[in-house]
Protein backbone atom coordinates (compact mmCIF):
# COMPACT_ATOMS: atom_id res chain seq x y z
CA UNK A 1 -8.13 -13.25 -16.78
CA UNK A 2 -10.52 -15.54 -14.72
CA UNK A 3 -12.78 -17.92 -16.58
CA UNK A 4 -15.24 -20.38 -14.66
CA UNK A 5 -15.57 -24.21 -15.75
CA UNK A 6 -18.23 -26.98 -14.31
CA UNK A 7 -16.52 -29.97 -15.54
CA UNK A 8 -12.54 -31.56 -15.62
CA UNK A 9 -13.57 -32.44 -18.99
CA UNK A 10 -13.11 -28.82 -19.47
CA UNK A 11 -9.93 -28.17 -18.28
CA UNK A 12 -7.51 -26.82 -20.56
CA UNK A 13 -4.79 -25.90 -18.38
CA UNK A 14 -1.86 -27.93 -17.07
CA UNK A 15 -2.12 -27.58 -13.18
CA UNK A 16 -5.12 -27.91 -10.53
CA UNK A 17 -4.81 -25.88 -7.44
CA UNK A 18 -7.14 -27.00 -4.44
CA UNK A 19 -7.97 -25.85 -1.36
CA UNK A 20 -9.34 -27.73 1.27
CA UNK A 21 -10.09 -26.72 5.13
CA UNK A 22 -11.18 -29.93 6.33
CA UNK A 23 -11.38 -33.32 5.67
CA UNK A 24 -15.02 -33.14 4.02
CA UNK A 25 -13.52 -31.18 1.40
CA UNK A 26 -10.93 -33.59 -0.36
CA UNK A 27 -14.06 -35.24 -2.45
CA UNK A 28 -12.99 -32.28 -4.66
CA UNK A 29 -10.49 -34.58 -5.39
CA UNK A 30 -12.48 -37.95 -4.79
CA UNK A 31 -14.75 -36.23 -7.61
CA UNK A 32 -11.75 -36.36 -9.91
CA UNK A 33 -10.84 -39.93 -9.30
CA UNK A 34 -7.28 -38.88 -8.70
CA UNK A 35 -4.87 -41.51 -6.96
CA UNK A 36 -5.65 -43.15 -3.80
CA UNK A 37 -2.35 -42.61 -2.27
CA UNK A 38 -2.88 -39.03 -2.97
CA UNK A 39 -6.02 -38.84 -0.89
CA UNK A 40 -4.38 -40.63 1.65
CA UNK A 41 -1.19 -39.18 2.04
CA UNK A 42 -3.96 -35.56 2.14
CA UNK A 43 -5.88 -37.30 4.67
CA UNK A 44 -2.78 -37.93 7.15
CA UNK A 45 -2.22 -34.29 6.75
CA UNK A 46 -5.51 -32.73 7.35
CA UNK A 47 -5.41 -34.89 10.64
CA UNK A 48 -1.86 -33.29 11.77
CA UNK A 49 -4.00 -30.45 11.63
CA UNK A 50 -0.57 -28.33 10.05
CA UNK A 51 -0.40 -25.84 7.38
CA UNK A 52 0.48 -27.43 4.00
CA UNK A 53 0.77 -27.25 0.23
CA UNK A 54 2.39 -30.20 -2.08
CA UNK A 55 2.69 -30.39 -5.56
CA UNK A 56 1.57 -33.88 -6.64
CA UNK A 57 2.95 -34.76 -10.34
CA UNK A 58 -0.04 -36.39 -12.10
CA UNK A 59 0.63 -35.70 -15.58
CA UNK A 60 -2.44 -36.20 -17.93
CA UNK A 61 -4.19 -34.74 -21.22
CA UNK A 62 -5.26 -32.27 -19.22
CA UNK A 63 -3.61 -31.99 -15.96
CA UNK A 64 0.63 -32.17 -15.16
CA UNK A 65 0.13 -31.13 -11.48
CA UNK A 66 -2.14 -30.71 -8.77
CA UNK A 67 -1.39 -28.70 -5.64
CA UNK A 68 -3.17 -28.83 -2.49
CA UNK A 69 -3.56 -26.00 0.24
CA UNK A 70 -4.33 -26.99 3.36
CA UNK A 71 -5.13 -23.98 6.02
CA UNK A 72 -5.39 -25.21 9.83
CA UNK A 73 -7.83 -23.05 12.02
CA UNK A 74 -4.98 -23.01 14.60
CA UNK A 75 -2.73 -21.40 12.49
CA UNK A 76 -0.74 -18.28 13.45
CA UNK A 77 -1.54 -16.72 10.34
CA UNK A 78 -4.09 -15.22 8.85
CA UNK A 79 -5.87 -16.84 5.40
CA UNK A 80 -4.61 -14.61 3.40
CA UNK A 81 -0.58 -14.63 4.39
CA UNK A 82 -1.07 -18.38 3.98
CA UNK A 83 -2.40 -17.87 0.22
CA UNK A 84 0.51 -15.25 -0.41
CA UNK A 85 3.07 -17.81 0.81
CA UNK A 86 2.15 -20.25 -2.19
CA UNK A 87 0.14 -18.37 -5.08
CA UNK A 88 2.92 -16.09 -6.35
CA UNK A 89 5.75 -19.08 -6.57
CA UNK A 90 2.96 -20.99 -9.28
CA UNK A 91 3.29 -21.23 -12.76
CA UNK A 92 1.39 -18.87 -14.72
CA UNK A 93 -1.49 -21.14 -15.78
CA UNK A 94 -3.93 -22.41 -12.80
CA UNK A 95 -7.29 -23.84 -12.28
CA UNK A 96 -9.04 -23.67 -8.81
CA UNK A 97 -11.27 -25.14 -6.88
CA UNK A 98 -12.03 -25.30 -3.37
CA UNK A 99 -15.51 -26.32 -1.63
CA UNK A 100 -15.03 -23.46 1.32
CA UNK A 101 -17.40 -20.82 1.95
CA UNK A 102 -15.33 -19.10 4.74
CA UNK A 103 -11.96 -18.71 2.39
CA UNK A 104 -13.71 -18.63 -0.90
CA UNK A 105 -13.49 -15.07 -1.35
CA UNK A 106 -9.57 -15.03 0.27
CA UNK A 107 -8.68 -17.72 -2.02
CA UNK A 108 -9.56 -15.77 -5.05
CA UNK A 109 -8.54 -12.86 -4.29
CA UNK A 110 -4.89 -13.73 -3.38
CA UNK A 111 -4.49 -16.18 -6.47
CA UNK A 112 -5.48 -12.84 -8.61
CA UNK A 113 -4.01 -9.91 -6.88
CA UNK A 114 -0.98 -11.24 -5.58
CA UNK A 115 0.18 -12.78 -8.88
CA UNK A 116 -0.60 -8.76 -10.44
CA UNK A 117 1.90 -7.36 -12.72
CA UNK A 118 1.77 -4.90 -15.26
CA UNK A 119 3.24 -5.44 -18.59
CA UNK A 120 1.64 -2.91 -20.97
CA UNK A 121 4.50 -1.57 -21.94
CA UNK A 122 7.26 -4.81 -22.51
CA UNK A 123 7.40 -6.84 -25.75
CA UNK A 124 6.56 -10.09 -24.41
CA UNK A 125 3.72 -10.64 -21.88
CA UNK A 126 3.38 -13.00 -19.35
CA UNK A 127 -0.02 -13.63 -19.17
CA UNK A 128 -1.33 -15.09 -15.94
CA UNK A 129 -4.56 -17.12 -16.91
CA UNK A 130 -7.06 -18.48 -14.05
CA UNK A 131 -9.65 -20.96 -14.49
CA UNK A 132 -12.37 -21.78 -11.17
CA UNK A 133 -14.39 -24.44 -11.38
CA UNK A 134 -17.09 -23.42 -9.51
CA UNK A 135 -20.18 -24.88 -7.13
CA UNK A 136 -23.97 -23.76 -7.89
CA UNK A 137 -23.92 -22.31 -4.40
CA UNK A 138 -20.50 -20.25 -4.79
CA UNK A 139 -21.98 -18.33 -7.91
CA UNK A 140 -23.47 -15.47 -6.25
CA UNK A 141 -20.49 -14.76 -4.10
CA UNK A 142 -18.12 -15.13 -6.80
CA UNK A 143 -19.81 -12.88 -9.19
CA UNK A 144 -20.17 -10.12 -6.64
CA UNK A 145 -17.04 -10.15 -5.98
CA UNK A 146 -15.48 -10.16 -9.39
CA UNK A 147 -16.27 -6.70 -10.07
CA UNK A 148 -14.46 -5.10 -6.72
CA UNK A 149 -11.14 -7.19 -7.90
CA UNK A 150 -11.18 -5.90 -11.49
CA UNK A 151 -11.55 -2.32 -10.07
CA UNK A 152 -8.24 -2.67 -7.94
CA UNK A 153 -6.72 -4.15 -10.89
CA UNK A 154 -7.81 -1.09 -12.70
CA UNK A 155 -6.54 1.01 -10.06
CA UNK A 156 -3.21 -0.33 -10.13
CA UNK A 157 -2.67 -0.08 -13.67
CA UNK A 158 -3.44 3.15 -13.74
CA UNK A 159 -1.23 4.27 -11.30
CA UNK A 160 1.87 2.03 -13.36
CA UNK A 161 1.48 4.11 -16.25
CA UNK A 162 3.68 6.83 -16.71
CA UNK A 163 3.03 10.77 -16.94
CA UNK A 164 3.81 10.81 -20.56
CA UNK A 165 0.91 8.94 -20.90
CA UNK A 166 -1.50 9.58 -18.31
CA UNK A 167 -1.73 13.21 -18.71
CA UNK A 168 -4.58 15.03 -16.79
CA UNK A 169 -6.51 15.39 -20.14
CA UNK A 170 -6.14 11.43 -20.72
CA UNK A 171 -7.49 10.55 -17.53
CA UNK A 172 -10.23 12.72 -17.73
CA UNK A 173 -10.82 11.17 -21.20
CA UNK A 174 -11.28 7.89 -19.13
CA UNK A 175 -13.14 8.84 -16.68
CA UNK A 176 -16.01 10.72 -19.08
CA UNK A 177 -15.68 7.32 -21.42
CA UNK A 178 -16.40 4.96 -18.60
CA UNK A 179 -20.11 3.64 -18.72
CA UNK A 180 -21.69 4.28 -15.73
CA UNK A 181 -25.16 3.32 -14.82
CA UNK A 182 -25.84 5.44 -12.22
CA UNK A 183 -23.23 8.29 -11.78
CA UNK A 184 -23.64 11.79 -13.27
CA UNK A 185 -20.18 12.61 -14.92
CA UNK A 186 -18.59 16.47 -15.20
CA UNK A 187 -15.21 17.61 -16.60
CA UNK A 188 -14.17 21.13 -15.79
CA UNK A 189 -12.01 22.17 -18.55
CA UNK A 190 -8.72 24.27 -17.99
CA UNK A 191 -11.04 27.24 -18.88
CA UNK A 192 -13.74 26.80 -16.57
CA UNK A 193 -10.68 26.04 -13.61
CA UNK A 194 -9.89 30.11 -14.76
CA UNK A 195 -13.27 31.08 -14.81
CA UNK A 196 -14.47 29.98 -11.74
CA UNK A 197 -11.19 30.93 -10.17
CA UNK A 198 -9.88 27.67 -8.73
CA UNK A 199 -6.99 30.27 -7.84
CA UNK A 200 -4.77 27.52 -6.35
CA UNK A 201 -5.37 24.86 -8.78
CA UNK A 202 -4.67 27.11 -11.74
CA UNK A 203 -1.31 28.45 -10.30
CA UNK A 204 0.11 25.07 -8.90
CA UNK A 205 -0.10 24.20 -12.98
CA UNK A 206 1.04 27.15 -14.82
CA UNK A 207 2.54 26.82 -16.96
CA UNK A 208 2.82 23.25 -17.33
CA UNK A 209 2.64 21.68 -20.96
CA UNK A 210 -0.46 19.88 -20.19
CA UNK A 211 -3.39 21.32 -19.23
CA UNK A 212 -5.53 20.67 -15.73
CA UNK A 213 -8.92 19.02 -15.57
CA UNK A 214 -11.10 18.40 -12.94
CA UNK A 215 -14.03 15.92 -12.88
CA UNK A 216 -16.98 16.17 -11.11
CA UNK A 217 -18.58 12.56 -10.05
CA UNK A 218 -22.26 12.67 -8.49
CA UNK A 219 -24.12 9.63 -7.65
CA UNK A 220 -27.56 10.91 -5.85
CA UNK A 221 -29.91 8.41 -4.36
CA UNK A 222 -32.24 10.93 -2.91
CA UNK A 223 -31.60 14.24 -2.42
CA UNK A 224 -32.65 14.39 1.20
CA UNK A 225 -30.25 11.83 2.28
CA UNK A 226 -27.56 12.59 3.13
CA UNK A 227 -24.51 13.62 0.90
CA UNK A 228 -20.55 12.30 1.62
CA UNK A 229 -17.84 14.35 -0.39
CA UNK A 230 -14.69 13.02 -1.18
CA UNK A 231 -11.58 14.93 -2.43
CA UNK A 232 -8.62 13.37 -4.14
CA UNK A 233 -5.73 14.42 -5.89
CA UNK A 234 -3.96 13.47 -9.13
CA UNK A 235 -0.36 15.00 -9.90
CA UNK A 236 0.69 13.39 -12.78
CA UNK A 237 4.36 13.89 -11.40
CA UNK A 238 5.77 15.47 -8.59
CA UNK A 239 8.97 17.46 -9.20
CA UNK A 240 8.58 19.81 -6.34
CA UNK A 241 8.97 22.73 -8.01
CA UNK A 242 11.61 25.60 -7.42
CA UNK A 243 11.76 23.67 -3.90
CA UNK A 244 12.54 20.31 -5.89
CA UNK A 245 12.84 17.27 -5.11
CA UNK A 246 16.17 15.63 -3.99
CA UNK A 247 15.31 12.72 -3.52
CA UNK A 248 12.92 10.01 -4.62
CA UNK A 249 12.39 11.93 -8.01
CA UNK A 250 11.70 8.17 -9.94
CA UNK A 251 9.14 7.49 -7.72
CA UNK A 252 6.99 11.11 -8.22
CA UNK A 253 4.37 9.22 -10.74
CA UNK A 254 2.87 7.76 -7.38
CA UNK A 255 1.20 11.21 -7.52
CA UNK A 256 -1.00 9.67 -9.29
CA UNK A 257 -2.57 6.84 -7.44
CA UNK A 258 -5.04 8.09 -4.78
CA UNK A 259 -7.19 9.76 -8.35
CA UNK A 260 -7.08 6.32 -9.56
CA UNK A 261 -8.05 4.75 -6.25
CA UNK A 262 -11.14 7.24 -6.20
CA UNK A 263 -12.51 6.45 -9.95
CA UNK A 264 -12.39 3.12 -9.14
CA UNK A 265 -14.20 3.98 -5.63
CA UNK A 266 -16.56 5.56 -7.74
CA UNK A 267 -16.77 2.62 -10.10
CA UNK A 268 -17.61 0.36 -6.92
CA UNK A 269 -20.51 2.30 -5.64
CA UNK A 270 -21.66 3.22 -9.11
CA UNK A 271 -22.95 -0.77 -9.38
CA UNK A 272 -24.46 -0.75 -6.23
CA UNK A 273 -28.21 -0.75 -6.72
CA UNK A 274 -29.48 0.84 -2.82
CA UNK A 275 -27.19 3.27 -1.45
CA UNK A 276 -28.78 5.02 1.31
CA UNK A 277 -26.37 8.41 0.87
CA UNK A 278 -25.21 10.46 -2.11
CA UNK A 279 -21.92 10.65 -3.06
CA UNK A 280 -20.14 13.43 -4.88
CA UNK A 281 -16.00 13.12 -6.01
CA UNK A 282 -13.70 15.92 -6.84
CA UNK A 283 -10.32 14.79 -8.68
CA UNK A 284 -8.63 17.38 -9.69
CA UNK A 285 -6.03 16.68 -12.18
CA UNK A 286 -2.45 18.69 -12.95
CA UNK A 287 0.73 18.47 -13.60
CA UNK A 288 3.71 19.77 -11.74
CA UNK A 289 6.82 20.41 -14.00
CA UNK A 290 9.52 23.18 -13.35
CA UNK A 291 8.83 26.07 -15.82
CA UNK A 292 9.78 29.62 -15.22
CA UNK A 293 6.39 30.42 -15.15
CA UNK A 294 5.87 28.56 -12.21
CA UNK A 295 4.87 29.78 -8.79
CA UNK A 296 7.85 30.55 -6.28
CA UNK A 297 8.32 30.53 -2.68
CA UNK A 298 6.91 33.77 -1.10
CA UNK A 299 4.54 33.94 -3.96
CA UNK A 300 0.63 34.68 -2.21
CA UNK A 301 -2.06 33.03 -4.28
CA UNK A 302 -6.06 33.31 -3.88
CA UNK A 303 -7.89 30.56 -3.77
CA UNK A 304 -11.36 29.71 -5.01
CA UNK A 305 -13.01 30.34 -1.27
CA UNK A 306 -11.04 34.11 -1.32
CA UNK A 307 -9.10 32.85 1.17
CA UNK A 308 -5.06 34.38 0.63
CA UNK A 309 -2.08 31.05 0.75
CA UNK A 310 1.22 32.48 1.86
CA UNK A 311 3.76 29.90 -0.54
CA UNK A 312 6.45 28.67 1.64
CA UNK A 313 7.39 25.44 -0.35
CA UNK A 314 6.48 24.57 -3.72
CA UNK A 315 6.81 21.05 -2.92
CA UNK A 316 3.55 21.28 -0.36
CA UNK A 317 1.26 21.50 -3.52
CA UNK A 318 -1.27 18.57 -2.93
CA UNK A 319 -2.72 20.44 0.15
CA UNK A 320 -3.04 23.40 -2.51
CA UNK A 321 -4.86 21.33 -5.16
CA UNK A 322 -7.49 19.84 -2.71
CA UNK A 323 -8.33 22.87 -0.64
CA UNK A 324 -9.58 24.18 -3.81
CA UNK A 325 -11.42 21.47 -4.50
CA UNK A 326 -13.16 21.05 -1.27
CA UNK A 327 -13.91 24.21 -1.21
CA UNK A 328 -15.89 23.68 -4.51
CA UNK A 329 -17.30 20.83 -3.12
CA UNK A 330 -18.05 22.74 -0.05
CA UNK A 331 -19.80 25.61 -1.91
CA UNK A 332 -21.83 24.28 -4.36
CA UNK A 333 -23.51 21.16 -2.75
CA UNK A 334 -25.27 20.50 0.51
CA UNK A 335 -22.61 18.66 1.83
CA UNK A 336 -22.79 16.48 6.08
CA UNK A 337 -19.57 14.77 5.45
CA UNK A 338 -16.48 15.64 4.03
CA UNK A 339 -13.39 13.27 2.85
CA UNK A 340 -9.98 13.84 2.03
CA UNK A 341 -7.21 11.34 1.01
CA UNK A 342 -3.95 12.18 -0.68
CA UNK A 343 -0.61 10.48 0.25
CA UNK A 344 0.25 14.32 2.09
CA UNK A 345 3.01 13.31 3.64
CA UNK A 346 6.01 11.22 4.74
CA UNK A 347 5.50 11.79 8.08
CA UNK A 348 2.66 8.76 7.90
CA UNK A 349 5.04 6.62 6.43
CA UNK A 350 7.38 6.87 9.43
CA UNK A 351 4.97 6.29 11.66
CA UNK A 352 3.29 3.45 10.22
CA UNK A 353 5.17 2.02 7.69
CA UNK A 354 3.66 0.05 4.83
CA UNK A 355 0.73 -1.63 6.79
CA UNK A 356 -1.50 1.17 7.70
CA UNK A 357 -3.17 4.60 6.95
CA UNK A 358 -3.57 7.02 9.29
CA UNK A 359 -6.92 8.42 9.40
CA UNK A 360 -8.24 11.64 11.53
CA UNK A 361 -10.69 13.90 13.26
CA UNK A 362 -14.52 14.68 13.60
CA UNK A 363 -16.55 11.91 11.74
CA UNK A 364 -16.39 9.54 14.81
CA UNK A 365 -18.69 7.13 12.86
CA UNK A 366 -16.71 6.79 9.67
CA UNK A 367 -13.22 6.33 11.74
CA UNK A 368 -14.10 3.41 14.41
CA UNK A 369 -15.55 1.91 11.49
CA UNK A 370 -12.13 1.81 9.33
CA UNK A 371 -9.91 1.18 12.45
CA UNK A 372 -12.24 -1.87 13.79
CA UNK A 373 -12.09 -3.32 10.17
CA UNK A 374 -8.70 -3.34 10.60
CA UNK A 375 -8.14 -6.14 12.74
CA UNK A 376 -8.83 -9.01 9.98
CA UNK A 377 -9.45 -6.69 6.89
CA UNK A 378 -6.52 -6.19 4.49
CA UNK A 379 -6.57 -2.48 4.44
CA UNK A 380 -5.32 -1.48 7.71
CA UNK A 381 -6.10 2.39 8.90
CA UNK A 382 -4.88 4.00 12.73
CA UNK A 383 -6.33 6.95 14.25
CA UNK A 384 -4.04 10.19 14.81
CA UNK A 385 -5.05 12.79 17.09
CA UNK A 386 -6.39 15.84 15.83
CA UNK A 387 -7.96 19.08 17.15
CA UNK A 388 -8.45 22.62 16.71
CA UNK A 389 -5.15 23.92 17.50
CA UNK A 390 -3.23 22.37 14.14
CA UNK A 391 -5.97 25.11 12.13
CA UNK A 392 -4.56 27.92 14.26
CA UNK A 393 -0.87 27.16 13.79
CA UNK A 394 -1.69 26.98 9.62
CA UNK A 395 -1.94 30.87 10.08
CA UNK A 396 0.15 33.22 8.43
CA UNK A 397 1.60 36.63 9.23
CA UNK A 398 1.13 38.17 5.93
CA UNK A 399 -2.29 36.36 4.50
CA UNK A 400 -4.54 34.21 5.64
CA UNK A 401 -2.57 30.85 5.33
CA UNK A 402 0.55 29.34 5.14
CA UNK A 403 0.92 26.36 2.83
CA UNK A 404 3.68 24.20 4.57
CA UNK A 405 4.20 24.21 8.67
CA UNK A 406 6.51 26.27 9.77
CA UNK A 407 8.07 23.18 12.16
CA UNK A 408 9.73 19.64 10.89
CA UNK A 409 7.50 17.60 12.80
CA UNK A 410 3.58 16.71 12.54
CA UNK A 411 3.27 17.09 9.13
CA UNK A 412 0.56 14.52 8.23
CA UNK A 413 -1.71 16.30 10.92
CA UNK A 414 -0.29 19.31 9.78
CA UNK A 415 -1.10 19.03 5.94
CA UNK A 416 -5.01 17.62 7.18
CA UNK A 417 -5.16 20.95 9.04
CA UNK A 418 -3.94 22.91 6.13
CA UNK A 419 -7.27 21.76 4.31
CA UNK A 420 -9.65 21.61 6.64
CA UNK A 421 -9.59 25.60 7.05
CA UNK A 422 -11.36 26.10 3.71
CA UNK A 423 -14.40 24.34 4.80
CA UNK A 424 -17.35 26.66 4.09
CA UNK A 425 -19.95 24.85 6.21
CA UNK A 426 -19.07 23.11 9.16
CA UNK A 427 -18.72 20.25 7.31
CA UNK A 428 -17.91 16.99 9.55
CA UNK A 429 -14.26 15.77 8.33
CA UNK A 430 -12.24 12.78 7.91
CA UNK A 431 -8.37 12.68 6.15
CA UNK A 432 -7.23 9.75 5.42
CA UNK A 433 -2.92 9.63 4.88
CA UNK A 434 -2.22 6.78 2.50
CA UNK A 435 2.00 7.49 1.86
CA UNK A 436 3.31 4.23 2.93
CA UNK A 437 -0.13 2.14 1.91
CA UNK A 438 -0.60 3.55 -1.62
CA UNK A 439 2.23 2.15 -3.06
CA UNK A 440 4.33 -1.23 -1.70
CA UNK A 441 7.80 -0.39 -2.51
CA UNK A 442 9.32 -2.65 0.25
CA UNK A 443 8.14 -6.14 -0.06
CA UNK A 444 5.53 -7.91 -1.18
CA UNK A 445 2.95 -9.20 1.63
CA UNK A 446 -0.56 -10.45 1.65
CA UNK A 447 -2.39 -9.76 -1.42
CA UNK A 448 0.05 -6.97 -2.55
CA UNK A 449 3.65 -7.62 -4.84
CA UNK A 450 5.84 -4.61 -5.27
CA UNK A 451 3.27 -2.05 -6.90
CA UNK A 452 0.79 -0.15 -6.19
CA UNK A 453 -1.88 -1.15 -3.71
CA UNK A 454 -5.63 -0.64 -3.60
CA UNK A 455 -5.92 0.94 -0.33
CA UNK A 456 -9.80 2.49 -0.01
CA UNK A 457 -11.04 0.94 -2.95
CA UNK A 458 -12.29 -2.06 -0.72
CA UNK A 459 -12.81 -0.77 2.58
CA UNK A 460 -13.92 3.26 2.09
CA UNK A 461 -16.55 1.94 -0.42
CA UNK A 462 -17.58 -0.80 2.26
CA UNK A 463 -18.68 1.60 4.63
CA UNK A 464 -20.79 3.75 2.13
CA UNK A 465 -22.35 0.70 1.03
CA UNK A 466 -22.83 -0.14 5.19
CA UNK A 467 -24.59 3.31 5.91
């Protein structure tokens, strides 16, 4: 919870946290009349022109310690890893203040997102409380920037719940509740996914004890701009299937977290007042539990563009899910640009670890724009090569498709290429791979503990808002 205050008078929290980039901005604490040896023992290290943070013991009504960043512009890292080194090892109660306009938004960002945790479910909370006593000139800044932090906050709570609880039906339940200003909200029920014959979607379900859903999200500005589709998926677990999962079973619920990162997408743009494109999301929403009813290897299913899927492993479902749904998107909207992103495969992981998110092929624009924001950006993206020969190789011998490549290697290109085949109309396309991004299981770094991330939340509703 972040409050803002004007005055120490109002402080009613036991420990000040400052930042300062220069020597101009300690009369944040000359304003405070704290000790004179404090200010110059500060003042001897602003001129050593080193990183540092000390805890100085003040003890008062209202304040028991006061910490001081100090960030040098020669340091060897960036703002950010600087604010991760300190802000998670601080008690839970903190008040900040800084005069910087450079760091501002770094500084609260870190304090919030890197100190995240999700507690819903335990018996005793820790809450985290933040104060920030704020300038008249900060205002506008801060309060724009509020909004984008509570949305990965959101995001990453959803993705920390568990199945049981965040069924497809419940999250479409959230997503029709939400109050949106400017976003046109539709829910296809399990019903209208057999009517309209979302043939893949409805088998990669059946017969699972909850229902699918998929919801429909259109923000139009002007319907002869131009009109960016994005495609997520939301599997409220992963067991695989018949071809189930041997390892990594706990971890399935991740399944979840690129649907979560698109609402809140949508949430982002939603409050922006003059977008110059439309947007429309499709998030389809299933569950994939082993029931005898469910599809098998060898099984051919019809999807909603006619097109025949030769099943060669159960476990390649997400590819199955959102070729449906862009080719729904793809049908029933005039649609220049089309987006997928999904955590498809492993295969990104290995190749990029935790740090980045391999992105791909024709919209030239909308790729240089997420790899060149990558070099001081948080969210970190890399090209992979991509080109008409991964479509060919998706072909089958006995229908149109196969679902899973028939080789070990390539597989994030692979499952892009899978997808991109039920395109109806030329569409210009860009897959994003967010496996080892979507959820930091390794270490915590930056702005991110051990949870899930935000990945595309930020940057991927940056570049709408940039068009």
């Amino acid at each position: 919870m972040l409050q803002f205050i004007e005055k120490k008078s109002e402080l009613d929290q036991s420990n000040l946290v400052v930042f300062i980039e220069n020597k101009s901005d300690l009369s944040v604490l000359e304003n405070y009349k704290f000790s004179d040896e404090m200010l110059k023992k500060c003042k001897e290290w602003v001129k050593n022109d080193k990183n540092f943070c000390y805890d100085f013991f003040v003890w008062s009504a209202k304040t028991e310690k006061i910490i001081v960043l100090f960030y040098s512009k020669k340091s060897d890292i960036t703002a950010i890893d600087f604010f991760w080194e300190h802000f998670p090892k601080l008690d839970n109660e903190l008040v900040l203040a800084t005069l910087s306009e450079k760091y501002l938004i770094d500084f609260i960002d870190t304090a919030i997102l890197s100190r995240y945790e999700f507690d819903k479910y335990k018996e005793k909370k820790s809450e985290k409380k933040l104060a920030f006593i704020w300038t008249e000139s900060q205002n506008e800044q801060i309060l724009e920037r509020l909004p984008t932090v509570e949305n990965i906050c959101l995001a990453r709570d959803l993705w920390n719940m568990p199945a049981c609880d965040l069924t497809p039906e419940n999250f479409a339940k959230i997503i029709k509740k939400t109050k949106w200003k400017n976003t046109k909200v539709r829910i296809l029920s399990p019903k209208d996914i057999e009517k309209k014959w979302l043939g893949l979607l409805h088998w990669v379900w059946k017969w699972s004890a909850n229902k699918p859903h998929m919801a429909i999200l259109e923000r139009i500005v002007d319907k002869k701009s131009e009109t960016y589709g994005f495609v997520w998926k939301w599997i409220v677990f992963d067991t695989g299937w018949l071809d189930i999962k041997t390892q990594m079973m706990y971890e399935m619920k991740d399944d979840m977290c690129w649907a979560s990162q698109t609402f809140c997408i949508m949430k982002e743009l939603d409050r922006v007042k003059n977008l110059n494109v439309n947007v429309i999301a499709a998030i389809p929403l299933a569950e994939n539990s082993v029931s005898s009813t469910s599809y098998r290897p060898s099984d051919i299913l019809t999807s909603y563009s006619w097109k025949t899927v030769n099943i060669t492993n159960t476990d390649a479902e997400w590819r199955l899910v959102m070729a449906d749904a862009v080719s729904y998107l793809s049908k029933n909207y005039e649609i220049q640009h089309m987006s997928t992103i999904a955590t498809l495969t492993g295969v990104a992981l290995f190749a990029l670890w935790f740090r980045y998110a391999a992105v791909m092929w024709t919209n030239s624009k909308f790729i240089n724009y997420m790899v060149k924001q990558s070099a001081e950006a948080p969210e970190k993206y890399c090209e992979f090569p991509f080109d008409k020969y991964y479509m060919d190789e998706c072909k089958s011998t006995i229908a149109d498709f196969d679902n899973h490549s028939k080789g070990p290697y390539c597989g994030s290109i692979m499952g892009w290429a899978f997808m991109a085949n039920f395109l109806e109309n030329n569409e210009s396309y860009t897959h994003f791979d967010i496996a080892g991004v979507a959820n930091n299981t390794y270490k915590p770094f930056g702005r991110n503990p051990v949870t899930s991330t935000w990945v595309g939340v930020e940057s991927i509703s940056n570049y709408i808002k940039s068009l």
